[in-house]
N, C-alpha and C. Protein backbone atom coordinates (compact mmCIF):
# COMPACT_ATOMS: atom_id res chain seq x y z
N UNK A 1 0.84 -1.18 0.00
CA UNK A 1 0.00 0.00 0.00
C UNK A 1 0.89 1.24 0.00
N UNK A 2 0.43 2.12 -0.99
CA UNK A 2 1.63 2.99 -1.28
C UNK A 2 0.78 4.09 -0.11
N UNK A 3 1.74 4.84 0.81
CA UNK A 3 1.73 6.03 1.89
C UNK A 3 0.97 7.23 1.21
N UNK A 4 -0.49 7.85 1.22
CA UNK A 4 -1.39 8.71 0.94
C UNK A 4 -0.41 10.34 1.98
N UNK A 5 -0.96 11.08 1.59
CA UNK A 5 -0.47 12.15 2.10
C UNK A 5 -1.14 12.45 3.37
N UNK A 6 -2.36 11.80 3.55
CA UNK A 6 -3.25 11.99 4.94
C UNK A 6 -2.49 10.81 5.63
N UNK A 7 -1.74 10.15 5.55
CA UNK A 7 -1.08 9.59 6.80
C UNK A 7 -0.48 9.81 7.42
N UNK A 8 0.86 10.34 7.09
CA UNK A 8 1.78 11.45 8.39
C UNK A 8 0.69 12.56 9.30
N UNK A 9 -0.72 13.09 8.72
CA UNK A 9 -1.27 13.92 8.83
C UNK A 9 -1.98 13.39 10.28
N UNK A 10 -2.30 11.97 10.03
CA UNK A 10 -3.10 11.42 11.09
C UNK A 10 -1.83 10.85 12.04
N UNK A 11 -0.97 10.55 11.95
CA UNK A 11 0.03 10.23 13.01
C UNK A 11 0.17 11.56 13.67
N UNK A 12 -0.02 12.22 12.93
CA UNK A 12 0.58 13.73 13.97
C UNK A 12 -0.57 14.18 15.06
N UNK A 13 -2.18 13.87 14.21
CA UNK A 13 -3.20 13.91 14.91
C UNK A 13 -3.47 13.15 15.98
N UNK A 14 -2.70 11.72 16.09
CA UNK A 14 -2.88 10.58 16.93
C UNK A 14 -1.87 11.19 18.06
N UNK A 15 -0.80 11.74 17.84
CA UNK A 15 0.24 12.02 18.75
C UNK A 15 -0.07 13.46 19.80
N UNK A 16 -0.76 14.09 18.65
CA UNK A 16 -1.01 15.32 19.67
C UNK A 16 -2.69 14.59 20.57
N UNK A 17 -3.47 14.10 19.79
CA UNK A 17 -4.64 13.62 20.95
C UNK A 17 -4.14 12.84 22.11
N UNK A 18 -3.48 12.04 21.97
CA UNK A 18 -2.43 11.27 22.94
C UNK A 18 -1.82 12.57 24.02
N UNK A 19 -1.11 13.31 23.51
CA UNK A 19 -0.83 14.11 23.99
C UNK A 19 -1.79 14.95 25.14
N UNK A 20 -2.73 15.75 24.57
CA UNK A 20 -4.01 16.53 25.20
C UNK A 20 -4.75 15.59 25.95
N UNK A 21 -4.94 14.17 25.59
CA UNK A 21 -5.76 13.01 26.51
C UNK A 21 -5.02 13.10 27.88
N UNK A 22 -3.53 12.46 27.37
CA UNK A 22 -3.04 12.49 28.91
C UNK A 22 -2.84 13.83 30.07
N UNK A 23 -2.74 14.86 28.88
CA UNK A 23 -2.89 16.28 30.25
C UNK A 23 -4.24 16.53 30.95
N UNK A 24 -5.54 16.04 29.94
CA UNK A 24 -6.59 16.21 30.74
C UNK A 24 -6.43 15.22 31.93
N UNK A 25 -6.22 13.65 31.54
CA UNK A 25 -6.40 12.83 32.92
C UNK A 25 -5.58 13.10 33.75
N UNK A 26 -4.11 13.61 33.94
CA UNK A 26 -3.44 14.03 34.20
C UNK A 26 -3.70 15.48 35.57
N UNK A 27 -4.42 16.52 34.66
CA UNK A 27 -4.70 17.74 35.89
C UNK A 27 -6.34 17.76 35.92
N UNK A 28 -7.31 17.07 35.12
CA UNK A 28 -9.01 17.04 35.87
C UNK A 28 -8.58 16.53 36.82
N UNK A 29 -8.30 15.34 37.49
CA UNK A 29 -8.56 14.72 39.16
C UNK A 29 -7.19 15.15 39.72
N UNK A 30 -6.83 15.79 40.06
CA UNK A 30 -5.82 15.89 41.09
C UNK A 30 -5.71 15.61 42.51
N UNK A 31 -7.78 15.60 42.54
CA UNK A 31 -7.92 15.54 43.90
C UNK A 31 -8.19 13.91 43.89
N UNK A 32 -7.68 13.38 44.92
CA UNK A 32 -7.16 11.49 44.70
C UNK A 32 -8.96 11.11 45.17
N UNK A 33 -9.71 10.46 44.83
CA UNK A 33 -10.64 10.05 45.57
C UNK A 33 -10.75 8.44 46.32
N UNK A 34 -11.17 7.99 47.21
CA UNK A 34 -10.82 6.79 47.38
C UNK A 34 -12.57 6.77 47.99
N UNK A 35 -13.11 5.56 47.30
CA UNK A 35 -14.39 5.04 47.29
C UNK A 35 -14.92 4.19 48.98
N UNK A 36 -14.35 5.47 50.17
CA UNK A 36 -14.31 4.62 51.36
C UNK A 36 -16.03 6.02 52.47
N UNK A 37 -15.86 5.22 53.02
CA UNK A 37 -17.13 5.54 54.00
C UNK A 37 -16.30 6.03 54.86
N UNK A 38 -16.51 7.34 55.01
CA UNK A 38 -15.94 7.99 56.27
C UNK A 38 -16.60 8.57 57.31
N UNK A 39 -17.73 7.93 57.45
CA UNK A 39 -18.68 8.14 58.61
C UNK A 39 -18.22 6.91 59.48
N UNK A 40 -17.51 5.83 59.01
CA UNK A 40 -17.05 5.29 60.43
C UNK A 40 -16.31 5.35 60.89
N UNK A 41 -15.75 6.93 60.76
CA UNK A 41 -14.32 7.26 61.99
C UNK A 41 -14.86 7.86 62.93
N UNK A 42 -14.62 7.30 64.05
CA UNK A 42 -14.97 7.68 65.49
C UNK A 42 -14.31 9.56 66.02
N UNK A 43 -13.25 9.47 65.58
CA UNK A 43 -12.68 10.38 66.29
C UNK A 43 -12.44 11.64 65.68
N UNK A 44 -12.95 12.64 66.57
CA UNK A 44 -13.08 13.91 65.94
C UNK A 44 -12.12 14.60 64.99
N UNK A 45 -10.79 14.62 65.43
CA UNK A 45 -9.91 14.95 64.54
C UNK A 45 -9.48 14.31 63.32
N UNK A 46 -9.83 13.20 63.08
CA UNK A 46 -9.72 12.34 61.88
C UNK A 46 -10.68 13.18 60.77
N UNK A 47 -11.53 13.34 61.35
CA UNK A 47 -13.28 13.89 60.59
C UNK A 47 -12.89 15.42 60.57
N UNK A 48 -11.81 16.24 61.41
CA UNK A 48 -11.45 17.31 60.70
C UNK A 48 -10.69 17.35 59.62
N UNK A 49 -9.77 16.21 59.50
CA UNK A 49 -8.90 16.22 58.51
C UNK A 49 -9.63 15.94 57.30
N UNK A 50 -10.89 15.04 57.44
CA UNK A 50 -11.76 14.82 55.73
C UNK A 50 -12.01 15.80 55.86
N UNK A 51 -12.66 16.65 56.57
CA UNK A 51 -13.37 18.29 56.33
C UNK A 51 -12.55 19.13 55.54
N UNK A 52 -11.04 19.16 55.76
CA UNK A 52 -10.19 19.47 55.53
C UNK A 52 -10.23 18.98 54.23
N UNK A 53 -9.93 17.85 53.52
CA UNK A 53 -9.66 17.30 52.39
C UNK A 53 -10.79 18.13 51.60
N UNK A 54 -12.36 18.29 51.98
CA UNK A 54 -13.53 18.19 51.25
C UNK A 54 -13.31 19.98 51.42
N UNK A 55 -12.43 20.90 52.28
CA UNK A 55 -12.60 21.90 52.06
C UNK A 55 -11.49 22.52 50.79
N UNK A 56 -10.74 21.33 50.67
CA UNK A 56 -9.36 21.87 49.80
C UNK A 56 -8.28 22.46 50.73
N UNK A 57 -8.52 22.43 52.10
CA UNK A 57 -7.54 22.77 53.10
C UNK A 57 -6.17 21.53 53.32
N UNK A 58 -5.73 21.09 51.81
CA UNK A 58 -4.69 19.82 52.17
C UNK A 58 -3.95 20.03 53.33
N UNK A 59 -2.81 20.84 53.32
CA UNK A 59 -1.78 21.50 54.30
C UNK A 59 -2.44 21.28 55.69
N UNK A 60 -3.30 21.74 56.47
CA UNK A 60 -4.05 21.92 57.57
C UNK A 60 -4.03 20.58 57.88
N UNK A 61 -4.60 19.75 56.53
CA UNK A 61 -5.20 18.36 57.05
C UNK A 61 -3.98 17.66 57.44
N UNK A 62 -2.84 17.50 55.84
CA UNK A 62 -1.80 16.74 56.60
C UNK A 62 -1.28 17.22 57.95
N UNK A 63 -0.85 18.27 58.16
CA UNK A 63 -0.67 18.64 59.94
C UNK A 63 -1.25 18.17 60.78
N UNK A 64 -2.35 18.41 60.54
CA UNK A 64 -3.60 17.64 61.52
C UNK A 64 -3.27 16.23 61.78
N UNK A 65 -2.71 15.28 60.71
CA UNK A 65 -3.34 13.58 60.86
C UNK A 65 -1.50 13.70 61.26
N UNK A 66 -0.56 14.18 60.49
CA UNK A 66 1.00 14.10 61.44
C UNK A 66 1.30 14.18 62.61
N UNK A 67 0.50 15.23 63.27
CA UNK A 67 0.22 15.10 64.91
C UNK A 67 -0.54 14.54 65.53
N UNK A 68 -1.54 14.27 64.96
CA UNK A 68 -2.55 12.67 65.17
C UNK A 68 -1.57 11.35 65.78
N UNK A 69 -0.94 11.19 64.69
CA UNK A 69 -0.24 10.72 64.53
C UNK A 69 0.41 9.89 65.43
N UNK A 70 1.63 11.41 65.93
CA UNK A 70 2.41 11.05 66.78
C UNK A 70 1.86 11.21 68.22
N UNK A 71 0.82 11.46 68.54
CA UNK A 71 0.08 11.34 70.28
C UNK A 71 -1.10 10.67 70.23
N UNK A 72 -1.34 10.54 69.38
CA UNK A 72 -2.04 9.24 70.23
C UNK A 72 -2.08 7.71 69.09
N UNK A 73 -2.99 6.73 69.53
CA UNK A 73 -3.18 5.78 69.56
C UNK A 73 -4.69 5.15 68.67
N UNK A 74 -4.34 5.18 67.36
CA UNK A 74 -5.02 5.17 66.43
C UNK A 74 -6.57 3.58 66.40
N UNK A 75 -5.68 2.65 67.11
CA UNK A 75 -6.28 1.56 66.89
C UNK A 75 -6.61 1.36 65.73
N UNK A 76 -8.00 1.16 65.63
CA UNK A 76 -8.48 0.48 64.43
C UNK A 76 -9.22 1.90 63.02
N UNK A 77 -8.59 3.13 63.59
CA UNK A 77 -8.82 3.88 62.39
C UNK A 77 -7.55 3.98 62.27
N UNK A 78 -6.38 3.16 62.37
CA UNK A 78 -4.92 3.27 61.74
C UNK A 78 -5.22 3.71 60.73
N UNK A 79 -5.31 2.55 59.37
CA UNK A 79 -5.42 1.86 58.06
C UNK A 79 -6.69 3.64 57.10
N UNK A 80 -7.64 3.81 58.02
CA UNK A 80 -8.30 4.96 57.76
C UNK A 80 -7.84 6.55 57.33
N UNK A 81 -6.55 6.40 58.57
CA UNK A 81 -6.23 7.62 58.67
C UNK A 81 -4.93 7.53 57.57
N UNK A 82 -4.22 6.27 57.47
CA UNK A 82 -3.03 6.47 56.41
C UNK A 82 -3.72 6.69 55.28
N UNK A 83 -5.14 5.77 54.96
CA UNK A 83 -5.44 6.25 53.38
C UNK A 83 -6.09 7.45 53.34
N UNK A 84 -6.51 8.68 54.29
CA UNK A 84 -6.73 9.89 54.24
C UNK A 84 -5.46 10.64 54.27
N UNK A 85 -4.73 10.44 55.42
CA UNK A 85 -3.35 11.05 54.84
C UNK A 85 -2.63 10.94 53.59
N UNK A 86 -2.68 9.62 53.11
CA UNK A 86 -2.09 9.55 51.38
C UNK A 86 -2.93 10.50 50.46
N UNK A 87 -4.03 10.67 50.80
CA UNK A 87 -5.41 11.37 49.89
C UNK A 87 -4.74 12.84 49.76
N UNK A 88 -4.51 13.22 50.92
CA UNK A 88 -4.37 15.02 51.24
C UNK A 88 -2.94 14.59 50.50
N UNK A 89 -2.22 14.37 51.13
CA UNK A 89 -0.68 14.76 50.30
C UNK A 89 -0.88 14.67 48.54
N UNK A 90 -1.52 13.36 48.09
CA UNK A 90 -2.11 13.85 46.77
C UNK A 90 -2.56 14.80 46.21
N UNK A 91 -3.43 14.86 46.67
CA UNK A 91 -4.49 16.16 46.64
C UNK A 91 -3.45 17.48 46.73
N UNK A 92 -2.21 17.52 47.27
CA UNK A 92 -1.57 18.59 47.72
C UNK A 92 -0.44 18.91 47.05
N UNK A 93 -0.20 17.46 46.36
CA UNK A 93 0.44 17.73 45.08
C UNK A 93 1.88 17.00 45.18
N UNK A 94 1.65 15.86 46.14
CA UNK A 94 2.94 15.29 46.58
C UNK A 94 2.88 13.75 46.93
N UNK A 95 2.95 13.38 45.47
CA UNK A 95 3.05 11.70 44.84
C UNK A 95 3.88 11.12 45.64
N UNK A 96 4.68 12.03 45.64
CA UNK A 96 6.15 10.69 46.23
C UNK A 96 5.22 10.32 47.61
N UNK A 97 5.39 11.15 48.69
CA UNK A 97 4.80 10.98 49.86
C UNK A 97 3.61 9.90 49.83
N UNK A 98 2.41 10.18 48.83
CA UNK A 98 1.51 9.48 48.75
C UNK A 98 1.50 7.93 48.16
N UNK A 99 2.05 8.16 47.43
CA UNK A 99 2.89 6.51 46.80
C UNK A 99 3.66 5.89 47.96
N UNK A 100 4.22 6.43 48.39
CA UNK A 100 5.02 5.78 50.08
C UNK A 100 3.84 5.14 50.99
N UNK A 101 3.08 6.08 51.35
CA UNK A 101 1.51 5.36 52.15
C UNK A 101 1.00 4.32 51.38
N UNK A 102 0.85 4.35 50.30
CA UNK A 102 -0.08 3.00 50.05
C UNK A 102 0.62 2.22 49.55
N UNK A 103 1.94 2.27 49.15
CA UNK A 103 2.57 0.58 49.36
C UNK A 103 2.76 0.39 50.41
N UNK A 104 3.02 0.83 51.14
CA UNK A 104 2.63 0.57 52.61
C UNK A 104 1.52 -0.26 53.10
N UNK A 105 0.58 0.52 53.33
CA UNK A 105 -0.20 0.03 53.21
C UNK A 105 -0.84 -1.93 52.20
N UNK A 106 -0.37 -1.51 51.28
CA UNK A 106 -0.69 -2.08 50.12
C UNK A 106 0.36 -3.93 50.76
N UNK A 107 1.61 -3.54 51.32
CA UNK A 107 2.06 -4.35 52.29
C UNK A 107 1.86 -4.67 53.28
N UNK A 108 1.00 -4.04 53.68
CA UNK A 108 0.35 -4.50 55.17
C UNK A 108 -1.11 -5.46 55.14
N UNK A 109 -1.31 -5.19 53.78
CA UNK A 109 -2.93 -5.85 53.55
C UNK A 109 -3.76 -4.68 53.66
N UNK A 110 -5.13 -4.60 53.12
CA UNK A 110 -6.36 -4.06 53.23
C UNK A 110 -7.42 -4.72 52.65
N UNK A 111 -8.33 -4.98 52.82
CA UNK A 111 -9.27 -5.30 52.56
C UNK A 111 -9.16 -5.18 50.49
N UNK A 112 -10.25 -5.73 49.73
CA UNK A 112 -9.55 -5.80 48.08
C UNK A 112 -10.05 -4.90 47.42
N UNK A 113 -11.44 -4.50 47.79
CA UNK A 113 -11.80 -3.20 47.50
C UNK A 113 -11.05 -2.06 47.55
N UNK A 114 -10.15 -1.86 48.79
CA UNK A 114 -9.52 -0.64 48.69
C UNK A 114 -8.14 -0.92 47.94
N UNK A 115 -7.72 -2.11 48.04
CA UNK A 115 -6.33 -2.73 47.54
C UNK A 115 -6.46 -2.23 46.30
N UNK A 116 -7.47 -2.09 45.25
CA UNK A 116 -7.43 -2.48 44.06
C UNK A 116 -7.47 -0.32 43.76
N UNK A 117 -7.97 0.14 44.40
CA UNK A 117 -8.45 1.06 44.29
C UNK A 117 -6.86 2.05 44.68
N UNK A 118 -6.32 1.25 45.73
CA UNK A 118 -4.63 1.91 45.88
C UNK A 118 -3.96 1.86 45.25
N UNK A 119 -3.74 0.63 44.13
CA UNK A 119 -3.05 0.13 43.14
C UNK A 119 -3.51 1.06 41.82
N UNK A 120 -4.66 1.46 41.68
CA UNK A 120 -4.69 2.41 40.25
C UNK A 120 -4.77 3.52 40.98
N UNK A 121 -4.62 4.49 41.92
CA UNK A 121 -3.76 5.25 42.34
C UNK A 121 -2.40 5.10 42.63
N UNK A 122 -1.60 4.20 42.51
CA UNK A 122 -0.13 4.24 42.17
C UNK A 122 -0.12 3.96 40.82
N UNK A 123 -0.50 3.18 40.54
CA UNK A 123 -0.56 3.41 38.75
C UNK A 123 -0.58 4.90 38.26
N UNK A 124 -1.87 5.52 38.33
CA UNK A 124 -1.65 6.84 38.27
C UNK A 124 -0.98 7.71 38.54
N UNK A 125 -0.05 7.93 39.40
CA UNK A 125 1.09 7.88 39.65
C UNK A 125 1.92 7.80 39.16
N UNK A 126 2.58 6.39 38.60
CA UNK A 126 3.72 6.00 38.18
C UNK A 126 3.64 6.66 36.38
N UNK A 127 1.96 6.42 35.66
CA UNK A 127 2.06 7.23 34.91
C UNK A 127 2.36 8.78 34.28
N UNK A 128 2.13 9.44 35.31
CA UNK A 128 2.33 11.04 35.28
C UNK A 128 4.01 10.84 35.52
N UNK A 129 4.52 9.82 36.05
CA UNK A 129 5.89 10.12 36.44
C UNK A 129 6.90 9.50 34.88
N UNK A 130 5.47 9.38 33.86
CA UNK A 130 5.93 8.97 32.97
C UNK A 130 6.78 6.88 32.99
N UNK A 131 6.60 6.43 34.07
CA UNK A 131 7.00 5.01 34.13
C UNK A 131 5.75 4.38 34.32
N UNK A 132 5.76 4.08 32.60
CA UNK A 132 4.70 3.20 31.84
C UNK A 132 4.61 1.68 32.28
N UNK A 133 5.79 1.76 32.13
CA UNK A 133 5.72 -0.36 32.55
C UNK A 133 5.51 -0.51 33.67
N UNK A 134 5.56 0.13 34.77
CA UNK A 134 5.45 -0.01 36.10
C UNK A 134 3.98 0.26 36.64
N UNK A 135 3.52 1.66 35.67
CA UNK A 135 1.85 2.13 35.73
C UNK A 135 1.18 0.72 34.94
N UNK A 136 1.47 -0.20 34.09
CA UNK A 136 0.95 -1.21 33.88
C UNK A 136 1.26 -2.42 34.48
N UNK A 137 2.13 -2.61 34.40
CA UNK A 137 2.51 -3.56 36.48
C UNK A 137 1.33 -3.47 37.15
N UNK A 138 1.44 -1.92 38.10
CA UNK A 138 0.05 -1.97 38.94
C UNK A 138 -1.30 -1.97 38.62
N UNK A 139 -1.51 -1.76 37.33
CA UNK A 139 -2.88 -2.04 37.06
C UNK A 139 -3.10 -3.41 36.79
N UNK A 140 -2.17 -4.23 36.73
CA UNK A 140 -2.54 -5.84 36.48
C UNK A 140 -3.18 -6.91 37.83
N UNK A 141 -2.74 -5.74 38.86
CA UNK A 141 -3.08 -6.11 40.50
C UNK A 141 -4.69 -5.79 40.03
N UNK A 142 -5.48 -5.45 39.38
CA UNK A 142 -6.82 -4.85 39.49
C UNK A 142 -7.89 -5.60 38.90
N UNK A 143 -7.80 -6.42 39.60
CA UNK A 143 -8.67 -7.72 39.22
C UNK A 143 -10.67 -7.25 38.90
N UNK A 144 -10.64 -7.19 37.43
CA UNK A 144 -11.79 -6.52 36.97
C UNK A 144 -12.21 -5.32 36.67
N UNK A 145 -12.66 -4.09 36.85
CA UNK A 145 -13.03 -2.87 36.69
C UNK A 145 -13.19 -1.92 38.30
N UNK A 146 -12.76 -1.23 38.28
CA UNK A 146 -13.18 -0.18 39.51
C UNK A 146 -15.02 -0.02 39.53
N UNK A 147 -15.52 0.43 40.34
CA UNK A 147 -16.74 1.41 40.31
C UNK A 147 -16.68 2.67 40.02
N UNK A 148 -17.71 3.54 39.31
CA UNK A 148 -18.00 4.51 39.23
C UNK A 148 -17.04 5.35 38.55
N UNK A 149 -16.44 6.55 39.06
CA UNK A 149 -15.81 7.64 38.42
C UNK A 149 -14.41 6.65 38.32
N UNK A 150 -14.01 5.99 39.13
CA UNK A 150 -12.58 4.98 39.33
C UNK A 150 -12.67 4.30 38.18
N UNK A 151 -13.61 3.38 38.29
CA UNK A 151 -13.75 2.95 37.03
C UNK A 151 -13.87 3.36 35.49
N UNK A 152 -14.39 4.34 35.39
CA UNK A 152 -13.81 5.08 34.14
C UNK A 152 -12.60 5.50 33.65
N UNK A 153 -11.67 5.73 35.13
CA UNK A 153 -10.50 6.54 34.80
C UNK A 153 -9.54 5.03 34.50
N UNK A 154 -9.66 4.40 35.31
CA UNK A 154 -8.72 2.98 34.95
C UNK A 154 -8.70 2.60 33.42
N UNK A 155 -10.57 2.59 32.87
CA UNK A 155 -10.25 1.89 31.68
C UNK A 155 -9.20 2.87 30.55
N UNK A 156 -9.68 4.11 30.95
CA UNK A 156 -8.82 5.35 29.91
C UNK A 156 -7.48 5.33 30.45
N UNK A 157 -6.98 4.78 31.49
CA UNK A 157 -5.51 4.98 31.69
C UNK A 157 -5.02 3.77 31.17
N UNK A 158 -5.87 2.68 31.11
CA UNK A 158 -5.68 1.42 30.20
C UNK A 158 -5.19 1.68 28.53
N UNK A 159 -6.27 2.62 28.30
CA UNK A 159 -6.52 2.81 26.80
C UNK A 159 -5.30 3.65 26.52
N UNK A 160 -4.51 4.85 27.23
CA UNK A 160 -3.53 5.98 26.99
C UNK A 160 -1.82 4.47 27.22
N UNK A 161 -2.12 4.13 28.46
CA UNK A 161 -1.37 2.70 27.71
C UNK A 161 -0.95 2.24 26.73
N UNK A 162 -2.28 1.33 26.36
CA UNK A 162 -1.93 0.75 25.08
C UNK A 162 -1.79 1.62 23.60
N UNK A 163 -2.22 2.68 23.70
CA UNK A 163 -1.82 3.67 23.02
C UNK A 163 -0.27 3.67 22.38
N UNK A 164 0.25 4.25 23.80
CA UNK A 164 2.01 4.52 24.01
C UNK A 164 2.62 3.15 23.71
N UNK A 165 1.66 1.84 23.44
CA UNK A 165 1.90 0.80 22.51
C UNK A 165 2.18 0.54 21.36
N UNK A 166 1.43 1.59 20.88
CA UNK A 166 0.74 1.34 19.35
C UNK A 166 0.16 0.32 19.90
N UNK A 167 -1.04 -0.01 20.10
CA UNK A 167 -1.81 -1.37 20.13
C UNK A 167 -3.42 -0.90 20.24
């Protein structure tokens, strides 16, 4: 098949949509969401720090859950408060930090709902950091589809993937 002149035309078109795709998924969610019920944290200052998250007050919040933190005795909203603290430092614009919490986490166990849901937030992650094979690594942990808004963004970070495939 001899090369038409509309073909370089559409590679260039494929490269710049590629391009503009990944800056939208890229800066629309900045703010990390994690598909968890936070009406069952007992303790008041935990529930300032979501207030915090839901006010856009990141800074405040991480302070808040760092001195949480270190005085007292978390029990069983440990696991709660690290995946709200990973949330705000996201949200705040600081991957590294937040990628640190949930392999963490992610090594400690959680329940698979949230497992799966931490894993395409490090995926996401590892993609903006531009390390493709590794953002597809962790999405292979994601046994089936996310819910809801999660689930949309997985299959398109799937699709900007196989893209940077050709596939």
């Amino acid at each position: 098949m001899q090369p038409t002149p509309i073909m370089p035309l559409y590679r260039k078109f494929k490269q710049v949509s590629l391009i503009l795709f990944s800056a939208l998924f890229i800066t629309v969610n900045a703010h990390a969401e994690l598909d968890i019920d936070w009406t069952q944290i007992q303790n008041p200052r935990i529930k300032e720090a979501v207030l915090d998250l839901h006010q856009g007050n990141y800074f405040i919040g991480i302070n808040r859950l760092i001195a949480l933190r270190s005085y007292a005795d978390l029990g069983q909203e440990e696991e709660l408060t690290e995946l709200l603290l990973g949330t705000l430092y996201l949200s705040y614009g600081m991957p590294n930090e937040a990628t640190e919490i949930y392999l963490d986490l992610l090594d400690k166990g959680t329940d698979t709902i949230t497992q799966e849901q931490l894993w395409f937030h490090v995926a996401k992650i590892q993609y903006q950091r531009a390390d493709y094979n590794a953002a597809e690594k962790s999405l292979s942990h994601i046994k089936g589809n996310l819910k809801n808004e999660l689930g949309e963004q997985q299959l398109f970070l799937q699709a900007l993937l196989l893209m940077r495939k050709n596939q």
